[in-house]
PDB file of N, CA and C in Angstrom:
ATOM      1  N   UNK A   1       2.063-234.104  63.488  1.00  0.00           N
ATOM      2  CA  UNK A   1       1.691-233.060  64.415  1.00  0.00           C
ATOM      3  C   UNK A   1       0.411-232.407  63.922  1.00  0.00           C
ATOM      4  N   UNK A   2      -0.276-231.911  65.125  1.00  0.00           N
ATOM      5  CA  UNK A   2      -1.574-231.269  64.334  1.00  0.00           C
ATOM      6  C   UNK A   2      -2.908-232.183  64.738  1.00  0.00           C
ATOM      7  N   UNK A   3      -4.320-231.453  64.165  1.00  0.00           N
ATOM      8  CA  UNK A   3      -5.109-232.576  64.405  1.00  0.00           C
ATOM      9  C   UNK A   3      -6.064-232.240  63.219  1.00  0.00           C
ATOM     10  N   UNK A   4      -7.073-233.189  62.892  1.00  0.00           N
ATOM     11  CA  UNK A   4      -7.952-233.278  61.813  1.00  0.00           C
ATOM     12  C   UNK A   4      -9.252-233.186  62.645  1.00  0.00           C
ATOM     13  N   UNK A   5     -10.343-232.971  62.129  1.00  0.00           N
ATOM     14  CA  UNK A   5     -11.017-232.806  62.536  1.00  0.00           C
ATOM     15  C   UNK A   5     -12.472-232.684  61.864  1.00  0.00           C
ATOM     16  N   UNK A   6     -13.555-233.073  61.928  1.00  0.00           N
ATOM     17  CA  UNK A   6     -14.877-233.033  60.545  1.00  0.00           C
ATOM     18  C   UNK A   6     -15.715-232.226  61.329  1.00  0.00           C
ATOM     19  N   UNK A   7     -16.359-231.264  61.261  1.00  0.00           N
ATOM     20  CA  UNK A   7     -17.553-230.912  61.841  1.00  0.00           C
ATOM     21  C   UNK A   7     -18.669-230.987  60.957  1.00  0.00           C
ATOM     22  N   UNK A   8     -19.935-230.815  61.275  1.00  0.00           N
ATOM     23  CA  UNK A   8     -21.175-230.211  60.855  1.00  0.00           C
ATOM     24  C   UNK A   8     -22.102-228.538  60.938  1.00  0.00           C
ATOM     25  N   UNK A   9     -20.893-228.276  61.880  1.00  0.00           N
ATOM     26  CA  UNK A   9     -21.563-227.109  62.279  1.00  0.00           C
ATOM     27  C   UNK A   9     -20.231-225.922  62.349  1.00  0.00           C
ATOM     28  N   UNK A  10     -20.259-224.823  62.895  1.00  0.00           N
ATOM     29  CA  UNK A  10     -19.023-223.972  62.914  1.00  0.00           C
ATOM     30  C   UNK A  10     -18.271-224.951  64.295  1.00  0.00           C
ATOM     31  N   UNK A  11     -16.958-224.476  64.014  1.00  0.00           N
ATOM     32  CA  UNK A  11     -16.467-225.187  64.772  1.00  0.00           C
ATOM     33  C   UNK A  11     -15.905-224.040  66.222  1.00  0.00           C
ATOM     34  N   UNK A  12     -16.167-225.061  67.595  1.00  0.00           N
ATOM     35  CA  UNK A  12     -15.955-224.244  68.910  1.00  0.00           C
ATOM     36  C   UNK A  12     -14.484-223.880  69.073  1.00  0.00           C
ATOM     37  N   UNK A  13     -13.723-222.562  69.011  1.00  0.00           N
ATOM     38  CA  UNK A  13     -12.758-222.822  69.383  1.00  0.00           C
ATOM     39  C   UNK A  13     -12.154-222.269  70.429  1.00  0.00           C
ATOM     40  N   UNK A  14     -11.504-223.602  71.367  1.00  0.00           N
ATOM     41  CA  UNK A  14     -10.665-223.277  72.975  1.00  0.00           C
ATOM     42  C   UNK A  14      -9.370-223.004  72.769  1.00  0.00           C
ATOM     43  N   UNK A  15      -8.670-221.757  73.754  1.00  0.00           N
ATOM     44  CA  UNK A  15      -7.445-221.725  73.939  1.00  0.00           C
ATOM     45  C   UNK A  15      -7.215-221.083  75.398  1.00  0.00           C
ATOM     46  N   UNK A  16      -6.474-222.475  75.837  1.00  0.00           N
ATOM     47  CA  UNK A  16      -5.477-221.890  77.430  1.00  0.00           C
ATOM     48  C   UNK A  16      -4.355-221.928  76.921  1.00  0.00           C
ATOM     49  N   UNK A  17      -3.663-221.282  77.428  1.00  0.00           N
ATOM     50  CA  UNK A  17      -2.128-220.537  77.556  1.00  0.00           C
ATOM     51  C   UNK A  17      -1.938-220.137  79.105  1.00  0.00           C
ATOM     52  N   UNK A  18      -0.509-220.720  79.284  1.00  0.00           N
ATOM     53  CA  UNK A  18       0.128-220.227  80.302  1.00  0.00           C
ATOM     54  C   UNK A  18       1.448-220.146  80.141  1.00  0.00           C
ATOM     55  N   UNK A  19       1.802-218.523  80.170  1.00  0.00           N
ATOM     56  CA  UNK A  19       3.527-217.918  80.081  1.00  0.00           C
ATOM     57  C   UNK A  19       3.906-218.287  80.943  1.00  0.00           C
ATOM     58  N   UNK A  20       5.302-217.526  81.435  1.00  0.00           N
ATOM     59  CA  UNK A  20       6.330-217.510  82.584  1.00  0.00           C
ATOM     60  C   UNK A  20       6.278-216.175  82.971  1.00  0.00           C
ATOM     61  N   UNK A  21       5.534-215.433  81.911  1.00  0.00           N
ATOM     62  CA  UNK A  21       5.259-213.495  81.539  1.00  0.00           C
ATOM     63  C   UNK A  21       3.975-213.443  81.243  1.00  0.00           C
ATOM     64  N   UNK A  22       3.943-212.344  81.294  1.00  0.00           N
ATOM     65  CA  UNK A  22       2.428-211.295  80.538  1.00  0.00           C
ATOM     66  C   UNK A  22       2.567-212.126  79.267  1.00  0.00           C
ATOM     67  N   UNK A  23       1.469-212.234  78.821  1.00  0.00           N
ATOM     68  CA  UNK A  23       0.926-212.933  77.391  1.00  0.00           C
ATOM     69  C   UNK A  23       0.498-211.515  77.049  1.00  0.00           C
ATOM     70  N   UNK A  24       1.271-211.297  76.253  1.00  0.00           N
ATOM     71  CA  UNK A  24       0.570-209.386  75.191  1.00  0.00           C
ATOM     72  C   UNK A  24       0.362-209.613  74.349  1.00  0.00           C
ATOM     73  N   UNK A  25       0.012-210.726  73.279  1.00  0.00           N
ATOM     74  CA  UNK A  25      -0.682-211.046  72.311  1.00  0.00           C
ATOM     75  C   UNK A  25      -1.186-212.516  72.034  1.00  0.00           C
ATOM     76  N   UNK A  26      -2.473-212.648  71.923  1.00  0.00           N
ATOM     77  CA  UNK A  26      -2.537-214.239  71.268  1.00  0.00           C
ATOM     78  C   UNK A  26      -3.756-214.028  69.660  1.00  0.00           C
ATOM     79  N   UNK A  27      -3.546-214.613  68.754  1.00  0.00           N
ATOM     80  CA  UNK A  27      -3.956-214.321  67.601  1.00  0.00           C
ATOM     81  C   UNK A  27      -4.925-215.765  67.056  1.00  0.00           C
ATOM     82  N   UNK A  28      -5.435-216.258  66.736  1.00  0.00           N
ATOM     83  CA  UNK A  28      -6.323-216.991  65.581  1.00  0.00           C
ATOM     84  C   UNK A  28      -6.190-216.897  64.492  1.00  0.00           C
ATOM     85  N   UNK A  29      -5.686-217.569  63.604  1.00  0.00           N
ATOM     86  CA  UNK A  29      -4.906-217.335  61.781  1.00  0.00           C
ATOM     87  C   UNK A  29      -6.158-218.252  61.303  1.00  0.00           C
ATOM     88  N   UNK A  30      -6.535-217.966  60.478  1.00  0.00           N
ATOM     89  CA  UNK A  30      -7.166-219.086  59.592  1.00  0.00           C
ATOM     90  C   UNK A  30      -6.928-219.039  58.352  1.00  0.00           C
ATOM     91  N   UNK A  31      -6.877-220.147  57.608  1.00  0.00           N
ATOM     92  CA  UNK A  31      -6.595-220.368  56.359  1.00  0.00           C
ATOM     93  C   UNK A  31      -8.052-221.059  55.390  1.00  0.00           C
ATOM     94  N   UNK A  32      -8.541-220.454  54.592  1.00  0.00           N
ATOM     95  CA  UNK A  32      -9.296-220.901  53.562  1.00  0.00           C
ATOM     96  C   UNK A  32      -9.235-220.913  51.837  1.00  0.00           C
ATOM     97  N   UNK A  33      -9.767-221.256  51.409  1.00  0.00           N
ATOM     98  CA  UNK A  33      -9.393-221.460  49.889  1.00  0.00           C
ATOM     99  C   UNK A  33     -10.187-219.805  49.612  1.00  0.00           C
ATOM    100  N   UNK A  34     -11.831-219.440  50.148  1.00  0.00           N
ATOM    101  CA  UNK A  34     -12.500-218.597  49.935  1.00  0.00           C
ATOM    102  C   UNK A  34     -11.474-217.432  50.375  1.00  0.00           C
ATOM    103  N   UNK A  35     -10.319-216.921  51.322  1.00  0.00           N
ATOM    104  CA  UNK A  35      -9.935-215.836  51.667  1.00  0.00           C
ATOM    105  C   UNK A  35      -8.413-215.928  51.018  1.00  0.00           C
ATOM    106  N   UNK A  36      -7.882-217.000  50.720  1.00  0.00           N
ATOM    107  CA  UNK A  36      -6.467-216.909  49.726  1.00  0.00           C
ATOM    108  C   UNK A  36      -5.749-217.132  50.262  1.00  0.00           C
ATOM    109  N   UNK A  37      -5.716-216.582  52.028  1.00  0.00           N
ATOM    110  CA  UNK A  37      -4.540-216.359  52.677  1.00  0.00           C
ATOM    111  C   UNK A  37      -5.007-216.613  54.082  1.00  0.00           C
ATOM    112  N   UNK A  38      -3.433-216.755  54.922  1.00  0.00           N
ATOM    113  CA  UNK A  38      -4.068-216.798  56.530  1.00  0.00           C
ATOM    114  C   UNK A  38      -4.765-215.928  56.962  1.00  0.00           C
ATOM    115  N   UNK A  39      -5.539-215.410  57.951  1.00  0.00           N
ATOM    116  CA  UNK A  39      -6.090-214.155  57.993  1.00  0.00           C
ATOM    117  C   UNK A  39      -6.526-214.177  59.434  1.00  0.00           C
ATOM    118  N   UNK A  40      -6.232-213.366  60.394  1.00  0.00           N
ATOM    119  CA  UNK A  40      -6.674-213.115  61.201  1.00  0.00           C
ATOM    120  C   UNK A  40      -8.053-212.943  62.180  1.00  0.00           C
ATOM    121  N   UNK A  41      -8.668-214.190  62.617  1.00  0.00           N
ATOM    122  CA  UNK A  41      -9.740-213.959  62.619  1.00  0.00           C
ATOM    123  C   UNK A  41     -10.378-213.203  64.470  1.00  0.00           C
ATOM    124  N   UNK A  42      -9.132-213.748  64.669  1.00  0.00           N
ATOM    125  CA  UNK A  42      -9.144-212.859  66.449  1.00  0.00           C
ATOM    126  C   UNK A  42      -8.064-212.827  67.111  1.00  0.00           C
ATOM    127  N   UNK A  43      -8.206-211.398  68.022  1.00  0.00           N
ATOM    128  CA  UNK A  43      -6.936-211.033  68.367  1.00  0.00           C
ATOM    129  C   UNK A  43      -7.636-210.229  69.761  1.00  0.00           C
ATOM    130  N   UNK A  44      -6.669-210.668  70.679  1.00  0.00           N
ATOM    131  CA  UNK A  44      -6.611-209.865  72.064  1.00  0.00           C
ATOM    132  C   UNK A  44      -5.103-210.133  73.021  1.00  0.00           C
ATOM    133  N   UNK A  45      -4.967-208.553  73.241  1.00  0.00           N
ATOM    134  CA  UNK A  45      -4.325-208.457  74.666  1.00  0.00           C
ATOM    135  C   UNK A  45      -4.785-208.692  75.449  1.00  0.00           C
ATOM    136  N   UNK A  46      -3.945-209.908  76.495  1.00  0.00           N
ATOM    137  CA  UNK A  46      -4.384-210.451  77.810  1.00  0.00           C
ATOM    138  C   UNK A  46      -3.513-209.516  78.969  1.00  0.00           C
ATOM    139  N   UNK A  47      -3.900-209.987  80.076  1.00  0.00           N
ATOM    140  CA  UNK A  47      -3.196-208.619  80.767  1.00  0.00           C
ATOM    141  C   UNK A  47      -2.596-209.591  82.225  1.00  0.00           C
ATOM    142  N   UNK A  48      -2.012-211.218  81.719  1.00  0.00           N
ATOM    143  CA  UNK A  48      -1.373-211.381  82.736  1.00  0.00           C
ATOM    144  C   UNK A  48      -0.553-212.928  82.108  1.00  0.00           C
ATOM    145  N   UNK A  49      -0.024-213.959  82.722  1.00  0.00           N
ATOM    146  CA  UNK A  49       0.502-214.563  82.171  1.00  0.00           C
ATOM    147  C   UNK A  49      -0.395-216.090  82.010  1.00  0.00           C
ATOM    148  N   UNK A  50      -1.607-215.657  82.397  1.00  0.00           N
ATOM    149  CA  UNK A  50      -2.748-216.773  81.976  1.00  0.00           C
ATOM    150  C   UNK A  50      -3.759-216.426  81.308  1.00  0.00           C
ATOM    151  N   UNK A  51      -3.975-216.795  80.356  1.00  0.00           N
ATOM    152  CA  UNK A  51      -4.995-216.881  79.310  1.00  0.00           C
ATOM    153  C   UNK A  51      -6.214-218.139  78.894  1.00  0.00           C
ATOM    154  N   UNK A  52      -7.753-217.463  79.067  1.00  0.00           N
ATOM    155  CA  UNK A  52      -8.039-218.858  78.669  1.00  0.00           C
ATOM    156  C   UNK A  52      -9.634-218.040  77.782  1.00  0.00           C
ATOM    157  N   UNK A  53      -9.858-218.581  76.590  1.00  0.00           N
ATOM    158  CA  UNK A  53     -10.551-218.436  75.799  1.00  0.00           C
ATOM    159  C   UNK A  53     -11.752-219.287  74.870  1.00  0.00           C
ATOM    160  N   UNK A  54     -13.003-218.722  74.963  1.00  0.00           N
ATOM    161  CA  UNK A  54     -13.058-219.704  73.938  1.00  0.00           C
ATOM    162  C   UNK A  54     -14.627-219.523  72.946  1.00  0.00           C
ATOM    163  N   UNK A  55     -15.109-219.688  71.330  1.00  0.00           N
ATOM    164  CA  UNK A  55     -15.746-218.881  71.383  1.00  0.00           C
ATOM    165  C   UNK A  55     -16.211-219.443  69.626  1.00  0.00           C
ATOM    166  N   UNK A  56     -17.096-219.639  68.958  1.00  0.00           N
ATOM    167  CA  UNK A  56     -17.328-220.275  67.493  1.00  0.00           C
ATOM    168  C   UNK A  56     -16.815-219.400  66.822  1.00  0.00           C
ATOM    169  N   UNK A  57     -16.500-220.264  65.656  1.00  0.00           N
ATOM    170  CA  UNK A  57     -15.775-219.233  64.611  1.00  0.00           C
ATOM    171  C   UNK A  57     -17.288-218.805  63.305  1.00  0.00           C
ATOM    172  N   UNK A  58     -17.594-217.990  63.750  1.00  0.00           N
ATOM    173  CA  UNK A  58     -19.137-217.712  63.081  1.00  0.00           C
ATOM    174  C   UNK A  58     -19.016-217.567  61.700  1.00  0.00           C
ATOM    175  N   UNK A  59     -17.742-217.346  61.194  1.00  0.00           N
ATOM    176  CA  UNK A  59     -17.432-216.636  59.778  1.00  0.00           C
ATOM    177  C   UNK A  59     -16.973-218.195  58.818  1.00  0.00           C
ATOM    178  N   UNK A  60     -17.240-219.417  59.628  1.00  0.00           N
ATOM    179  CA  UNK A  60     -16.230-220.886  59.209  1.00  0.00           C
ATOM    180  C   UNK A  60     -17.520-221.157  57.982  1.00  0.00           C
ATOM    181  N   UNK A  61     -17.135-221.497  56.302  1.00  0.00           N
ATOM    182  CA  UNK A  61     -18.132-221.958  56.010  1.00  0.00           C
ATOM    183  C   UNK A  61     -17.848-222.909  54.969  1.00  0.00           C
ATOM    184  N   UNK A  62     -16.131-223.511  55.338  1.00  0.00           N
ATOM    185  CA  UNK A  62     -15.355-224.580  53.908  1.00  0.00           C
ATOM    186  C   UNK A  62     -14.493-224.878  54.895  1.00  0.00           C
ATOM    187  N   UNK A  63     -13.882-225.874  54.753  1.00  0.00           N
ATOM    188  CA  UNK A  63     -12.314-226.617  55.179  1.00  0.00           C
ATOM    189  C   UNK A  63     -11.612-225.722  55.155  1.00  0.00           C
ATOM    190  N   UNK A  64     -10.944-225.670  56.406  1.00  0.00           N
ATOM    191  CA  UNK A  64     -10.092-224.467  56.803  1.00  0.00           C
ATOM    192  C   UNK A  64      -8.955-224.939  57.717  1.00  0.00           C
ATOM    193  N   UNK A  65      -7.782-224.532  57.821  1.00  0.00           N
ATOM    194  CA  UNK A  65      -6.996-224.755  58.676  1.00  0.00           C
ATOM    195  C   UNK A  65      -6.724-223.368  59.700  1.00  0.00           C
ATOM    196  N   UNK A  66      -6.207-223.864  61.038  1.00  0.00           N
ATOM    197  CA  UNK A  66      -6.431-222.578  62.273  1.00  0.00           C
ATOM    198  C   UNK A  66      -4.808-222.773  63.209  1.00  0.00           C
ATOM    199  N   UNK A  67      -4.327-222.108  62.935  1.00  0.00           N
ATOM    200  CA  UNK A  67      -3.038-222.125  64.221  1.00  0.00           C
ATOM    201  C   UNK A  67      -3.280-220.850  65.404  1.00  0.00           C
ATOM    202  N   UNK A  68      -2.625-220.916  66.393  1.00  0.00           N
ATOM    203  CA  UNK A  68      -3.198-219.887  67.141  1.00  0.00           C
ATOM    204  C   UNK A  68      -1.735-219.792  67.211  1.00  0.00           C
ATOM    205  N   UNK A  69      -1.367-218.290  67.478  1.00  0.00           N
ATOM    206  CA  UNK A  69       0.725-217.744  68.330  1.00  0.00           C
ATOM    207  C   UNK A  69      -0.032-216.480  69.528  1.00  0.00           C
ATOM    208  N   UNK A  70       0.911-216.471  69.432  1.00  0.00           N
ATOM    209  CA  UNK A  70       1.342-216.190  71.142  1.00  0.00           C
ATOM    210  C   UNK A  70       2.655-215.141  71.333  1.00  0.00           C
ATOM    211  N   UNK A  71       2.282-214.263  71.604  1.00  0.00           N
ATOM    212  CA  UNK A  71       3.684-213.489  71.930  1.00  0.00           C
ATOM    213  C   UNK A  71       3.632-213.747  73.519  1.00  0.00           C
ATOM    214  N   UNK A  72       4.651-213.203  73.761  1.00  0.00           N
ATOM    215  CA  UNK A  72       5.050-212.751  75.865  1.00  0.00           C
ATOM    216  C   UNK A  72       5.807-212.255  75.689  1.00  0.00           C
ATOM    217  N   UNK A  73       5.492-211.034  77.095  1.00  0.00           N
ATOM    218  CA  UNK A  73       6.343-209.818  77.156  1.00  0.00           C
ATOM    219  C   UNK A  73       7.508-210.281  77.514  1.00  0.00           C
ATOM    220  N   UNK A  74       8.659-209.003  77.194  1.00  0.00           N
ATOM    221  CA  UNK A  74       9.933-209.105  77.897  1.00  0.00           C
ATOM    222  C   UNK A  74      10.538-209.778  76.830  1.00  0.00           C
ATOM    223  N   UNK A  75      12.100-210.073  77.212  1.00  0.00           N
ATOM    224  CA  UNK A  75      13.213-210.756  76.331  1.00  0.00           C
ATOM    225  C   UNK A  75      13.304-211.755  76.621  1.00  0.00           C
ATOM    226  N   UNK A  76      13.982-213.477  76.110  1.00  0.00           N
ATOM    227  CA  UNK A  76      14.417-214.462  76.175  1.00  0.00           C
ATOM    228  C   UNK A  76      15.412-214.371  75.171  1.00  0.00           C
ATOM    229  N   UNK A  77      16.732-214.368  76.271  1.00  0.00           N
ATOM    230  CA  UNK A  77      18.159-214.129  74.889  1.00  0.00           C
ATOM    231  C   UNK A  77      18.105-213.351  73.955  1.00  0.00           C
ATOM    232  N   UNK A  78      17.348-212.156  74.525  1.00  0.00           N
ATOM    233  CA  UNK A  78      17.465-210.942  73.621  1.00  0.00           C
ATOM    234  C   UNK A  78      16.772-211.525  72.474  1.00  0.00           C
ATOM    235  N   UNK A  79      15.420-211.908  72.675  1.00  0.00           N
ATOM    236  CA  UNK A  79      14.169-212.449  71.659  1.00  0.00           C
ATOM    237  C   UNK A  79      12.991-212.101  71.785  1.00  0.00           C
ATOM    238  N   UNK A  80      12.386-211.683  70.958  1.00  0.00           N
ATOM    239  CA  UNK A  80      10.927-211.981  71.585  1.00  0.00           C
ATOM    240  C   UNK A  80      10.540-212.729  71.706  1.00  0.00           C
ATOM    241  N   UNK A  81       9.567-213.576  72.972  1.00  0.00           N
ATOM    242  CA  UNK A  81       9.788-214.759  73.408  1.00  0.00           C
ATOM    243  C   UNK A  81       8.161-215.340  72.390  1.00  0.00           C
ATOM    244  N   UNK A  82       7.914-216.350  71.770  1.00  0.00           N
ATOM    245  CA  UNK A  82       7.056-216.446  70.828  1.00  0.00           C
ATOM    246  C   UNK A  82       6.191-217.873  70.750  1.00  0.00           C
ATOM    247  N   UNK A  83       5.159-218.470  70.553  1.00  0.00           N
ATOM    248  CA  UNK A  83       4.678-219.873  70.700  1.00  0.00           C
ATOM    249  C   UNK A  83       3.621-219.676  69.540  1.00  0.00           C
ATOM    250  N   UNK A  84       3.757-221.046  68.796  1.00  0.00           N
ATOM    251  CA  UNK A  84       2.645-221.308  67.709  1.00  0.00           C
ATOM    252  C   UNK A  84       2.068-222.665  68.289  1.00  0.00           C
ATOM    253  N   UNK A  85       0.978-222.750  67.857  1.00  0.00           N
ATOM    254  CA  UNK A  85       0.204-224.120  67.691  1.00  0.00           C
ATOM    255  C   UNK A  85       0.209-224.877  66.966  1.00  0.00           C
ATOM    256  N   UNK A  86       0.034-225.859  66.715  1.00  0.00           N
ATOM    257  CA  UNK A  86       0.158-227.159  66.007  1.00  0.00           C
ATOM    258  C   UNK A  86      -0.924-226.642  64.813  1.00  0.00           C
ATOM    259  N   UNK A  87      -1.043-227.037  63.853  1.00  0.00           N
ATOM    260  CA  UNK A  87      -1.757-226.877  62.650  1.00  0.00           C
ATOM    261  C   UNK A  87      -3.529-227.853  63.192  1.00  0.00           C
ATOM    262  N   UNK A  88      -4.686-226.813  62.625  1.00  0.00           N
ATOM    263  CA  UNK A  88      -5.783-228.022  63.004  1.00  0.00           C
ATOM    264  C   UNK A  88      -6.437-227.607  61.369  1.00  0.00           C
ATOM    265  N   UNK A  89      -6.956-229.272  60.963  1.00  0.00           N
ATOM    266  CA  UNK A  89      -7.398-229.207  59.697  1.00  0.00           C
ATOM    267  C   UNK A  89      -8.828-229.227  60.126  1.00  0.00           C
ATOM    268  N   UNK A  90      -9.769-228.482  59.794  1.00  0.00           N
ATOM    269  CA  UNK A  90     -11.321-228.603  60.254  1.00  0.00           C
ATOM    270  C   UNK A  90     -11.487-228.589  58.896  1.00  0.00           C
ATOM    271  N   UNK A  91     -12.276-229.821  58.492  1.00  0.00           N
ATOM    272  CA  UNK A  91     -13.749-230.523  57.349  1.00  0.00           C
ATOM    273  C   UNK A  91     -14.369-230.241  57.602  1.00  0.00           C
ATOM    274  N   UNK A  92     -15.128-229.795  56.590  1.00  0.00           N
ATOM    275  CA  UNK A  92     -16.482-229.829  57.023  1.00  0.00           C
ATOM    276  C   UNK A  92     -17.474-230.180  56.270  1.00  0.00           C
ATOM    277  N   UNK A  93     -18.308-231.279  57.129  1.00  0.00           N
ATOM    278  CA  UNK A  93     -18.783-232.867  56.671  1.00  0.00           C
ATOM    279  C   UNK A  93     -20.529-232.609  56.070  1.00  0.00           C
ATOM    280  N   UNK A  94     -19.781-233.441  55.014  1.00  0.00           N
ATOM    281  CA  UNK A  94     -20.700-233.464  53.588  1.00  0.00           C
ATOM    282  C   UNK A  94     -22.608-233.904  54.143  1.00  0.00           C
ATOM    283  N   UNK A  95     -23.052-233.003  53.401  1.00  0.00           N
ATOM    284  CA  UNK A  95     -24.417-233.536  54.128  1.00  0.00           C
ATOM    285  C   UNK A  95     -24.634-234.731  53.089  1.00  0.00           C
ATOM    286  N   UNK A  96     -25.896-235.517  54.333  1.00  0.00           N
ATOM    287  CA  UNK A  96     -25.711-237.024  53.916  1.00  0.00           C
ATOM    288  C   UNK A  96     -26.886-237.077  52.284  1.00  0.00           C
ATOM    289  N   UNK A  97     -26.724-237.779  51.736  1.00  0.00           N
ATOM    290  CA  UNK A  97     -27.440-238.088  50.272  1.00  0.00           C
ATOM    291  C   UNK A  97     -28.301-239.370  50.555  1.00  0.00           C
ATOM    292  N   UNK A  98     -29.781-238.434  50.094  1.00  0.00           N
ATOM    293  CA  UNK A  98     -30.719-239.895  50.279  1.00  0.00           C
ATOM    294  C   UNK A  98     -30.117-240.878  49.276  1.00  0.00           C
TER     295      UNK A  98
END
């Protein structure tokens, strides 16, 4: 599960989402060796049950991994109803050697 991925440059990142509810949170985690930990690199309340985003990660500057979650309003079995993304490994590709 998941995807790999090499860039050269910062990498573009897209997200659609579609609830059954209000989407009241969707988040951007990133993981780097330089920050230690996952870390939040964007966050917005959407204000209906479609979401679509998309936007470089300007701050990307080592191999990093990115999951995006998802809350939606309201209960499911007395839950908060919740969605993660698949894990993405972004490289980032070695400049070439005369």
């Amino acid at each position: 599960m998941g995807q790999k991925l090499t860039v050269s440059a910062r990498p573009h990142l897209e997200i659609e989402a579609h609830g059954t509810d209000r989407i009241e949170l969707v988040e951007v985690l990133r993981y780097c060796k330089h920050d230690g930990a996952f870390k939040i690199i964007f966050s917005v309340n959407p204000t209906g049950p479609d979401f679509i985003w998309n936007d470089v990660d300007s701050t990307f500057n080592e191999d990093s991994i990115y999951y995006v979650r998802l809350r939606q309003s309201g209960l499911v079995r007395n839950r908060i109803p919740m969605a993660w993304s698949s894990p993405i490994w972004v490289k980032l590709k070695s400049p070439a050697r005369p």
